[in-house]
N, C-alpha and C. Protein backbone atom coordinates (compact mmCIF):
# COMPACT_ATOMS: atom_id res chain seq x y z
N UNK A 1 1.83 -2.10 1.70
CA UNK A 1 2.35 -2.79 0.53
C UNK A 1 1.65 -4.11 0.32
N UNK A 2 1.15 -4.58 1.02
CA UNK A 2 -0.07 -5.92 1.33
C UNK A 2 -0.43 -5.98 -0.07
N UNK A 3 -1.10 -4.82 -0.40
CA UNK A 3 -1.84 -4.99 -2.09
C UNK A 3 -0.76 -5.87 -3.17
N UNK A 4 0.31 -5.51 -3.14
CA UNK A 4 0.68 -6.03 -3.79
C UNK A 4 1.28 -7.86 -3.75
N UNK A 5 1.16 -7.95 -2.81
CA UNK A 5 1.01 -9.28 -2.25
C UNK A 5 -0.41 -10.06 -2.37
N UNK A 6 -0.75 -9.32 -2.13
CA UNK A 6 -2.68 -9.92 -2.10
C UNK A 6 -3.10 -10.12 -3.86
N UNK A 7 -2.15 -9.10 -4.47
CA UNK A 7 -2.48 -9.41 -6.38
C UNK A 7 -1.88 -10.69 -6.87
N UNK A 8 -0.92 -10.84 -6.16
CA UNK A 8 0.07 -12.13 -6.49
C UNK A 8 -0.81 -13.28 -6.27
N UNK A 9 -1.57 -13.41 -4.63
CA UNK A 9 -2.23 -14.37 -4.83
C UNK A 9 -2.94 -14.53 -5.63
N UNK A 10 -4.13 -13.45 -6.05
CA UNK A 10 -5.45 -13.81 -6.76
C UNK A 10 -4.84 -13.70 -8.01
N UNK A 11 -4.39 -13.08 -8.38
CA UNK A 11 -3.67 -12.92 -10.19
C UNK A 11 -2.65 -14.30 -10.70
N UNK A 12 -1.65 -14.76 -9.43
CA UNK A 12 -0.90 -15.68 -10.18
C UNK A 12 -1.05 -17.13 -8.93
N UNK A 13 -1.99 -16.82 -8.19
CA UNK A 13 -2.58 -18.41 -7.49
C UNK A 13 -1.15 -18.71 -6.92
N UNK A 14 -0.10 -17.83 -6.06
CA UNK A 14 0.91 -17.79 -4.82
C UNK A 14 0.14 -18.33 -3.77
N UNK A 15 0.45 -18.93 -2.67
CA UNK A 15 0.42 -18.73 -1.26
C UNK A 15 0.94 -17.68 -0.91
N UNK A 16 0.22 -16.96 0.16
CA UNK A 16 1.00 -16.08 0.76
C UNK A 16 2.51 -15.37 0.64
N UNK A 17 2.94 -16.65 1.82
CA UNK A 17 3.76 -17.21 1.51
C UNK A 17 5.24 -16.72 0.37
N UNK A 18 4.44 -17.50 -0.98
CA UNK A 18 5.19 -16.86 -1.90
C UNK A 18 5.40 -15.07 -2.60
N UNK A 19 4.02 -15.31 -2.36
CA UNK A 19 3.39 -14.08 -2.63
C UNK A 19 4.36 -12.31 -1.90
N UNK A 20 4.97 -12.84 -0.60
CA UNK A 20 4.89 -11.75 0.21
C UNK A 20 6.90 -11.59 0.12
N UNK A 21 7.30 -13.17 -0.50
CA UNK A 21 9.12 -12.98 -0.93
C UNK A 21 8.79 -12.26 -2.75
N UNK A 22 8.10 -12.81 -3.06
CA UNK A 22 8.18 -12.30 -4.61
C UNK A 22 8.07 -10.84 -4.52
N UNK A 23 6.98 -10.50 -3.36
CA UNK A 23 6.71 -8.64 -3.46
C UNK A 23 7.98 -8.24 -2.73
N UNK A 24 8.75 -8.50 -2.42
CA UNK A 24 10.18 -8.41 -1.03
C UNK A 24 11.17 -7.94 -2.81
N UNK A 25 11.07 -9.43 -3.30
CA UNK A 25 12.21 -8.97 -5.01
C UNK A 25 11.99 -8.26 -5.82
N UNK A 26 10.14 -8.15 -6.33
CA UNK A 26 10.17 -6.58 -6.62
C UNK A 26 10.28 -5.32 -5.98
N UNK A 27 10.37 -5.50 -5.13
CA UNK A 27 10.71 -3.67 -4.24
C UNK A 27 12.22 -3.51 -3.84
N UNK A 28 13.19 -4.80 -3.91
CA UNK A 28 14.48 -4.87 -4.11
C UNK A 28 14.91 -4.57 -5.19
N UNK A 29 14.01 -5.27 -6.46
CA UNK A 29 14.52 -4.90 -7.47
C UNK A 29 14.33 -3.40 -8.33
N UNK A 30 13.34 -2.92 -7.75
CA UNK A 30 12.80 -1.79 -8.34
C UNK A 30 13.65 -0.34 -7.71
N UNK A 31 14.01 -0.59 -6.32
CA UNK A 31 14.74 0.01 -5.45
C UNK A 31 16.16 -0.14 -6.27
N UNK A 32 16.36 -0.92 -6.69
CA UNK A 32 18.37 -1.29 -6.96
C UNK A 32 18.41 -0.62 -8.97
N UNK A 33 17.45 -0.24 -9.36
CA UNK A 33 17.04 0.04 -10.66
C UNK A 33 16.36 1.25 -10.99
N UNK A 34 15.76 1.94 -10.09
CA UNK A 34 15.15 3.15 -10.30
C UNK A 34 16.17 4.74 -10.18
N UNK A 35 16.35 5.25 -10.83
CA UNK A 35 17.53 6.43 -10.65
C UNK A 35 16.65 6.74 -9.20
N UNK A 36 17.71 7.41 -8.93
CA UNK A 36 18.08 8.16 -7.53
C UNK A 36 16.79 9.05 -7.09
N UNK A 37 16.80 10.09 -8.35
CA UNK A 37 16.10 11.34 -8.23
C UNK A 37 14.06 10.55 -8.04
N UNK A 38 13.80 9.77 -8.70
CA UNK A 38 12.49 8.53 -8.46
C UNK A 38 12.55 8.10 -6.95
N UNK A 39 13.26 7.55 -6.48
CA UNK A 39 12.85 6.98 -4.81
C UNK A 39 12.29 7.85 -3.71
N UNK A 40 12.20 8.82 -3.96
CA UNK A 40 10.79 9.43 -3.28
C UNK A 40 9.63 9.06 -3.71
N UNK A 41 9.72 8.93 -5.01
CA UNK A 41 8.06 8.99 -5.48
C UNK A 41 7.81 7.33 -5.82
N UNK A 42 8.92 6.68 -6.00
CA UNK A 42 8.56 4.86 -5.68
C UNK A 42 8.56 5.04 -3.86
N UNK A 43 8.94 5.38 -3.10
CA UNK A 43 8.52 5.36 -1.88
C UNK A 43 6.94 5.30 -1.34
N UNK A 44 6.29 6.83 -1.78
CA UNK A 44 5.40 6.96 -1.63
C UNK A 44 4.31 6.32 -2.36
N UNK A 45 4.49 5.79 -3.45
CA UNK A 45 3.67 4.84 -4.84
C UNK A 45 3.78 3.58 -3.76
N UNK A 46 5.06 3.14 -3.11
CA UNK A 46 5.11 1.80 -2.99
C UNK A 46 4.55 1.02 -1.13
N UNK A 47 4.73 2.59 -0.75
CA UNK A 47 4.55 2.76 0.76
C UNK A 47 4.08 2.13 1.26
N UNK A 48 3.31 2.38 2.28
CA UNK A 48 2.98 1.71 3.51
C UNK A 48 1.03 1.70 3.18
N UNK A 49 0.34 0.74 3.97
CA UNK A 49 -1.04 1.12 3.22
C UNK A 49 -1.58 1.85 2.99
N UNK A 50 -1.74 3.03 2.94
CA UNK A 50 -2.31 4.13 3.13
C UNK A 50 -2.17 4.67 2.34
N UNK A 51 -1.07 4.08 1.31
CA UNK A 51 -0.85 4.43 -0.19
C UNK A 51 -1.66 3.57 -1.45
N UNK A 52 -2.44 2.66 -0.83
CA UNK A 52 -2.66 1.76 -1.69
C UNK A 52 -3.48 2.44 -3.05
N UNK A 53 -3.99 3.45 -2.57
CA UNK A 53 -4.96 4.08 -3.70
C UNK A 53 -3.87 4.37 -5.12
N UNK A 54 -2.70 5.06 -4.35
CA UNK A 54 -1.75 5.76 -5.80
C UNK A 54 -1.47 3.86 -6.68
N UNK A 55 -1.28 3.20 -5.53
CA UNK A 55 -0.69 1.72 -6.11
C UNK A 55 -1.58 1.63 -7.31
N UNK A 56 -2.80 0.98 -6.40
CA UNK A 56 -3.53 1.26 -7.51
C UNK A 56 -3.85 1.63 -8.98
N UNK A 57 -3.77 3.05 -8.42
CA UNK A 57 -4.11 3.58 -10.35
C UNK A 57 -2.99 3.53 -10.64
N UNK A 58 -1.87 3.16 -10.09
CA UNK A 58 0.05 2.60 -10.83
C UNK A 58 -0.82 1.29 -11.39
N UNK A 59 -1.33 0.57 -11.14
CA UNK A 59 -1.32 -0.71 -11.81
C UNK A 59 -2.48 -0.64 -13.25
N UNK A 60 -3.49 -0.22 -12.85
CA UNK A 60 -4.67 0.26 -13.29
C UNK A 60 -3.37 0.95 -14.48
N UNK A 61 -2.76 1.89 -14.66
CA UNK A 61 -2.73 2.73 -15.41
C UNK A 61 -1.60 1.55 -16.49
N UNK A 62 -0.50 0.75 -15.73
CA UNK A 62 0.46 -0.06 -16.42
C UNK A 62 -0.44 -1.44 -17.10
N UNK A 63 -1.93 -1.56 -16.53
CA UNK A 63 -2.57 -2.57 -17.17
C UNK A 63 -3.10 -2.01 -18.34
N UNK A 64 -3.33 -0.79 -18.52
CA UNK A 64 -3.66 0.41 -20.18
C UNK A 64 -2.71 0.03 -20.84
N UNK A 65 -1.57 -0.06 -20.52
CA UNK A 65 0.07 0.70 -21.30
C UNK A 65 0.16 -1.08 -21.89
N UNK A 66 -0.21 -1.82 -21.32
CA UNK A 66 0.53 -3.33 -21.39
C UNK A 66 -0.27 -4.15 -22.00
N UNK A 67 -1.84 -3.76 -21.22
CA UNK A 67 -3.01 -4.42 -21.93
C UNK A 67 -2.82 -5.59 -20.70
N UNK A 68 -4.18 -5.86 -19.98
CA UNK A 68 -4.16 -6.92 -18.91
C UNK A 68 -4.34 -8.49 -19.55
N UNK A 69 -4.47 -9.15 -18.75
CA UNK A 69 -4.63 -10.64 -18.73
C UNK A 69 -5.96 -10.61 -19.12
């Protein structure tokens, strides 16, 4: 889940630090908000490193939908 900590720094200039409670409230918050039948597949999207590739094209694909910075 590092990646998503490591975007915080370079994308919004966090310390660590901040970086690694802010990724703690989105995976709380995404966890306390996602129906039931989804937390397998936010599990595995959100997992452990070895997932970072799906993360990835999750962000890659929500930076299409949103339009990036």
């Amino acid at each position: 889940m590092a990646i998503v900590a490591n975007l915080l720094q370079e994308k919004a200039g966090l310390t660590p630090e901040q970086a690694n409670v802010a990724e703690q409230l989105v995976l709380q918050h995404l966890s306390a908000n996602v129906p039931p039948q989804y937390h397998d597949m936010l599990g595995s999207v959100l997992g452990s490193g070895n997932q970072q590739g799906s993360l990835g094209s999750l962000i890659g694909d929500a930076e299409k939908l949103f339009g990036s910075k």
